[in-house]
C-alpha atoms as a PDB file:
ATOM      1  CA  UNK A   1     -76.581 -73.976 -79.649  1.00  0.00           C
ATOM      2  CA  UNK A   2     -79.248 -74.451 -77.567  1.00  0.00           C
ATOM      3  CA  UNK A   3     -78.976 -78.239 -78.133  1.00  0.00           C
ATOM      4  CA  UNK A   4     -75.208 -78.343 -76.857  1.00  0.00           C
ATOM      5  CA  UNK A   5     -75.956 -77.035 -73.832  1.00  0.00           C
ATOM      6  CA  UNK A   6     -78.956 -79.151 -72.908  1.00  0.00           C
ATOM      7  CA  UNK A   7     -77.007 -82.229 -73.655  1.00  0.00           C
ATOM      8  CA  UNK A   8     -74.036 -80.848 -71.476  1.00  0.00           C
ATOM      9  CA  UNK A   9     -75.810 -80.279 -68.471  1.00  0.00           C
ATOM     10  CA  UNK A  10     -78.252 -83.661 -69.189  1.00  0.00           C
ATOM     11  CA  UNK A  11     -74.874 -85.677 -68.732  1.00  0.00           C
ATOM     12  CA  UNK A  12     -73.558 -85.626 -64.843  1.00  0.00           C
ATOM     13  CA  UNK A  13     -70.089 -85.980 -64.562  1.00  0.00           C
ATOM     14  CA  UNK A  14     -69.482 -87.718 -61.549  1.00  0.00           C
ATOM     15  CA  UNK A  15     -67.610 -85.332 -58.514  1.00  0.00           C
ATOM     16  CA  UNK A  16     -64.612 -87.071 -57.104  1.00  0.00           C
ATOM     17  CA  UNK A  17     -65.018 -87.631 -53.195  1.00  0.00           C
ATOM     18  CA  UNK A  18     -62.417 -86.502 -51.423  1.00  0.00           C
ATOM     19  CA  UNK A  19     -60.585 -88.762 -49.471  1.00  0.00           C
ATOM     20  CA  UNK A  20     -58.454 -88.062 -46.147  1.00  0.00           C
ATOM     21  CA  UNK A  21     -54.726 -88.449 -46.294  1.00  0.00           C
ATOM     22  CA  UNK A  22     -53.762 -86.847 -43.150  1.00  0.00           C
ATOM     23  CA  UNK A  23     -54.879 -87.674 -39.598  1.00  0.00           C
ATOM     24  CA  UNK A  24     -56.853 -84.335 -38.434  1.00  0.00           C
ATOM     25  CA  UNK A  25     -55.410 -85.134 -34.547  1.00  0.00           C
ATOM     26  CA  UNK A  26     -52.230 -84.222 -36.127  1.00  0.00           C
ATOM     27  CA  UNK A  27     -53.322 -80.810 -37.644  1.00  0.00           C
ATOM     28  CA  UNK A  28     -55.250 -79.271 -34.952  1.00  0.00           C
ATOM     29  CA  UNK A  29     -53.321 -76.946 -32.790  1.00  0.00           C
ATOM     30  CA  UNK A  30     -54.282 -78.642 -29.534  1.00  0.00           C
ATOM     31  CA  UNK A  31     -54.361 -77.713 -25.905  1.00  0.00           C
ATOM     32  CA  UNK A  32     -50.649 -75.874 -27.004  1.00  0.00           C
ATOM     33  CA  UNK A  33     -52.061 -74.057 -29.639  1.00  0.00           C
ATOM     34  CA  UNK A  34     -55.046 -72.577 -26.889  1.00  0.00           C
ATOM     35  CA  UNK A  35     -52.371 -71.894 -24.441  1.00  0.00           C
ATOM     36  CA  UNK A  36     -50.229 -69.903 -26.860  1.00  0.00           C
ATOM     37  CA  UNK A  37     -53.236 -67.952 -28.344  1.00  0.00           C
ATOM     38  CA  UNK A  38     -54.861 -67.108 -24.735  1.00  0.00           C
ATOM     39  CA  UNK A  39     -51.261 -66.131 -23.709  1.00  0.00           C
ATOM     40  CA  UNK A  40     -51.041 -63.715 -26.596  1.00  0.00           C
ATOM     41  CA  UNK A  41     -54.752 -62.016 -26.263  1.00  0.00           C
ATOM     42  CA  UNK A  42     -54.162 -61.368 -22.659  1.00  0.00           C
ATOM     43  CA  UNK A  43     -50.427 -59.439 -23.706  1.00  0.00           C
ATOM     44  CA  UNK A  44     -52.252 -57.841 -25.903  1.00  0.00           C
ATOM     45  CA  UNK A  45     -55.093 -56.751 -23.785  1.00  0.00           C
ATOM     46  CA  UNK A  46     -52.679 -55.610 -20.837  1.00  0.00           C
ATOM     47  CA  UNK A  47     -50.523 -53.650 -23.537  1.00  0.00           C
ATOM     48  CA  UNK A  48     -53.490 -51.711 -24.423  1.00  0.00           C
ATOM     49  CA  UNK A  49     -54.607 -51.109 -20.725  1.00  0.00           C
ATOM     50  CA  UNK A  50     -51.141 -50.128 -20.207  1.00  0.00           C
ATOM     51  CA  UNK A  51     -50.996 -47.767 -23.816  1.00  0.00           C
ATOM     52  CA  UNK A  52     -54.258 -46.193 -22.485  1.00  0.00           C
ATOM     53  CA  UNK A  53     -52.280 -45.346 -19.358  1.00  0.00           C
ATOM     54  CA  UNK A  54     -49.853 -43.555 -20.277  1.00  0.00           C
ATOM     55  CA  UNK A  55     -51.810 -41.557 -22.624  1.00  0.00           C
ATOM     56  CA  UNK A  56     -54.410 -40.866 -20.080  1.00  0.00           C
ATOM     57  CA  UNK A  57     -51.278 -39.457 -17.598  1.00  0.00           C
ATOM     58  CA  UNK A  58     -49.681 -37.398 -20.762  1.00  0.00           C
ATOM     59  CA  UNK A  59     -53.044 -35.686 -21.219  1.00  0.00           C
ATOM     60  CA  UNK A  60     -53.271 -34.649 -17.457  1.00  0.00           C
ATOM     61  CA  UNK A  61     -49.435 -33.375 -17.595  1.00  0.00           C
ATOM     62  CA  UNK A  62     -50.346 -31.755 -20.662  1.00  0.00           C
ATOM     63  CA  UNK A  63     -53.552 -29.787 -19.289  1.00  0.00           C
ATOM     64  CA  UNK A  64     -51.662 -28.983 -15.555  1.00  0.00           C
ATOM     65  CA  UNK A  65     -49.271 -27.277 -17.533  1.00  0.00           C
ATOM     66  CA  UNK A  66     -51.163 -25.110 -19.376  1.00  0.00           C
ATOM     67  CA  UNK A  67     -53.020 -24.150 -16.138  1.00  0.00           C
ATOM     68  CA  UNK A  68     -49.521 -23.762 -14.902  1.00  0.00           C
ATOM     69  CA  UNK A  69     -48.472 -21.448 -17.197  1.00  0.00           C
ATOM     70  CA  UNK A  70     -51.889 -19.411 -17.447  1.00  0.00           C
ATOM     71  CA  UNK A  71     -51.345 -19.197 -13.807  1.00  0.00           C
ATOM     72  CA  UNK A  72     -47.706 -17.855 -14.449  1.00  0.00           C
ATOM     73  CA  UNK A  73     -48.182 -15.422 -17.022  1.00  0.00           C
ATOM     74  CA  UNK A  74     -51.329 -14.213 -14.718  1.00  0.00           C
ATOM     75  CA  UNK A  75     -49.153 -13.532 -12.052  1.00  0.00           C
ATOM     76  CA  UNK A  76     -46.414 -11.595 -14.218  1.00  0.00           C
ATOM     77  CA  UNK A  77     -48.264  -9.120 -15.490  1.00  0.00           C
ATOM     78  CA  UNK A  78     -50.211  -8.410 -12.450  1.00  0.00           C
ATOM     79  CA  UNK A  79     -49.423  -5.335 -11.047  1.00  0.00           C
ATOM     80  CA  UNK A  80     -47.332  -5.328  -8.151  1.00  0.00           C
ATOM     81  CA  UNK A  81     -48.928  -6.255  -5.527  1.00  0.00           C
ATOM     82  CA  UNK A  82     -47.844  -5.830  -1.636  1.00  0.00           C
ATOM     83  CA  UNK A  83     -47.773  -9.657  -0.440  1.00  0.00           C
ATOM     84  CA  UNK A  84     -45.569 -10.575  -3.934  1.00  0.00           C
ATOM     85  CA  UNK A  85     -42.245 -11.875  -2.524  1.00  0.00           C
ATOM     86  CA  UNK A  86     -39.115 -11.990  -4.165  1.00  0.00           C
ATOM     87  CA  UNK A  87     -37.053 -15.134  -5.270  1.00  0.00           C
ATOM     88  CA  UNK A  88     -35.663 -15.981  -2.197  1.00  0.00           C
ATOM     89  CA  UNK A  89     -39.468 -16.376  -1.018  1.00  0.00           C
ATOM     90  CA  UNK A  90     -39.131 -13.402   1.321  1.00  0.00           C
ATOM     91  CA  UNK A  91     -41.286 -10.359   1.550  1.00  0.00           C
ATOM     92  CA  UNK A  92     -38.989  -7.283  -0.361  1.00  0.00           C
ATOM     93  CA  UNK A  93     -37.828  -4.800   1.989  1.00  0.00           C
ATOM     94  CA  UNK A  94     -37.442  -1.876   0.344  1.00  0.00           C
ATOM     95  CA  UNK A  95     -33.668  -2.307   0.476  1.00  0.00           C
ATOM     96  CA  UNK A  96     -32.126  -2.994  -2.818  1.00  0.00           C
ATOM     97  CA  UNK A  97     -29.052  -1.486  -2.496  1.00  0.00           C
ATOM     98  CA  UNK A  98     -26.339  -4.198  -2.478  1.00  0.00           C
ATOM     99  CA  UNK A  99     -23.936  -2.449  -0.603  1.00  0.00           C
ATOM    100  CA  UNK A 100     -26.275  -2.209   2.392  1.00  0.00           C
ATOM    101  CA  UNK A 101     -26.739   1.545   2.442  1.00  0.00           C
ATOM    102  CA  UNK A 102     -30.342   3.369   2.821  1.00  0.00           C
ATOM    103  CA  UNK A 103     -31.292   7.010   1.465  1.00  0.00           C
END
């Protein structure tokens, strides 16, 4: 057994060389092939500056919001206080009788 594979690796068997059948100018992508590539990374890179963006802005909406509507429900259940105006952005009167009559 050990004879076999002595005598198999003793004999080389010659490697074929490979030879060229194409013309490598014609397979490489050329100065088109750059142009298209540098095109697409700098799409890409503005898309992603772009992506950031937007999420960036919907983060800041989100958190004014919230600060919006602490501030809200704050202000509702306050007690009333004397400078709260009404929804006309006037100071209440005391009147609130629609027909115009006091007492």
């Amino acid at each position: 057994m050990h004879a076999l594979g002595a005598l198999l690796a003793a004999t080389a068997t010659p490697l074929p060389t490979p030879t060229p059948t194409v013309d490598p100018e014609l397979v490489s992508p050329g100065p088109w092939g750059f142009g298209v590539i540098a095109v697409l990374a700098l799409v890409v890179i503005v898309l992603i500056w772009d992506m950031l963006r937007r999420i960036r802005r919907a983060r800041y909406r989100e958190e004014v919001a919230k600060q919006l509507d602490a501030e809200q429900a704050a202000h509702d259940n306050a007690p009333g206080d004397p400078g709260q105006t009404d929804a006309t952005g006037d100071a209440p009167t005391g009147d609130d009788d629609p027909g115009g009559r006091s007492g």
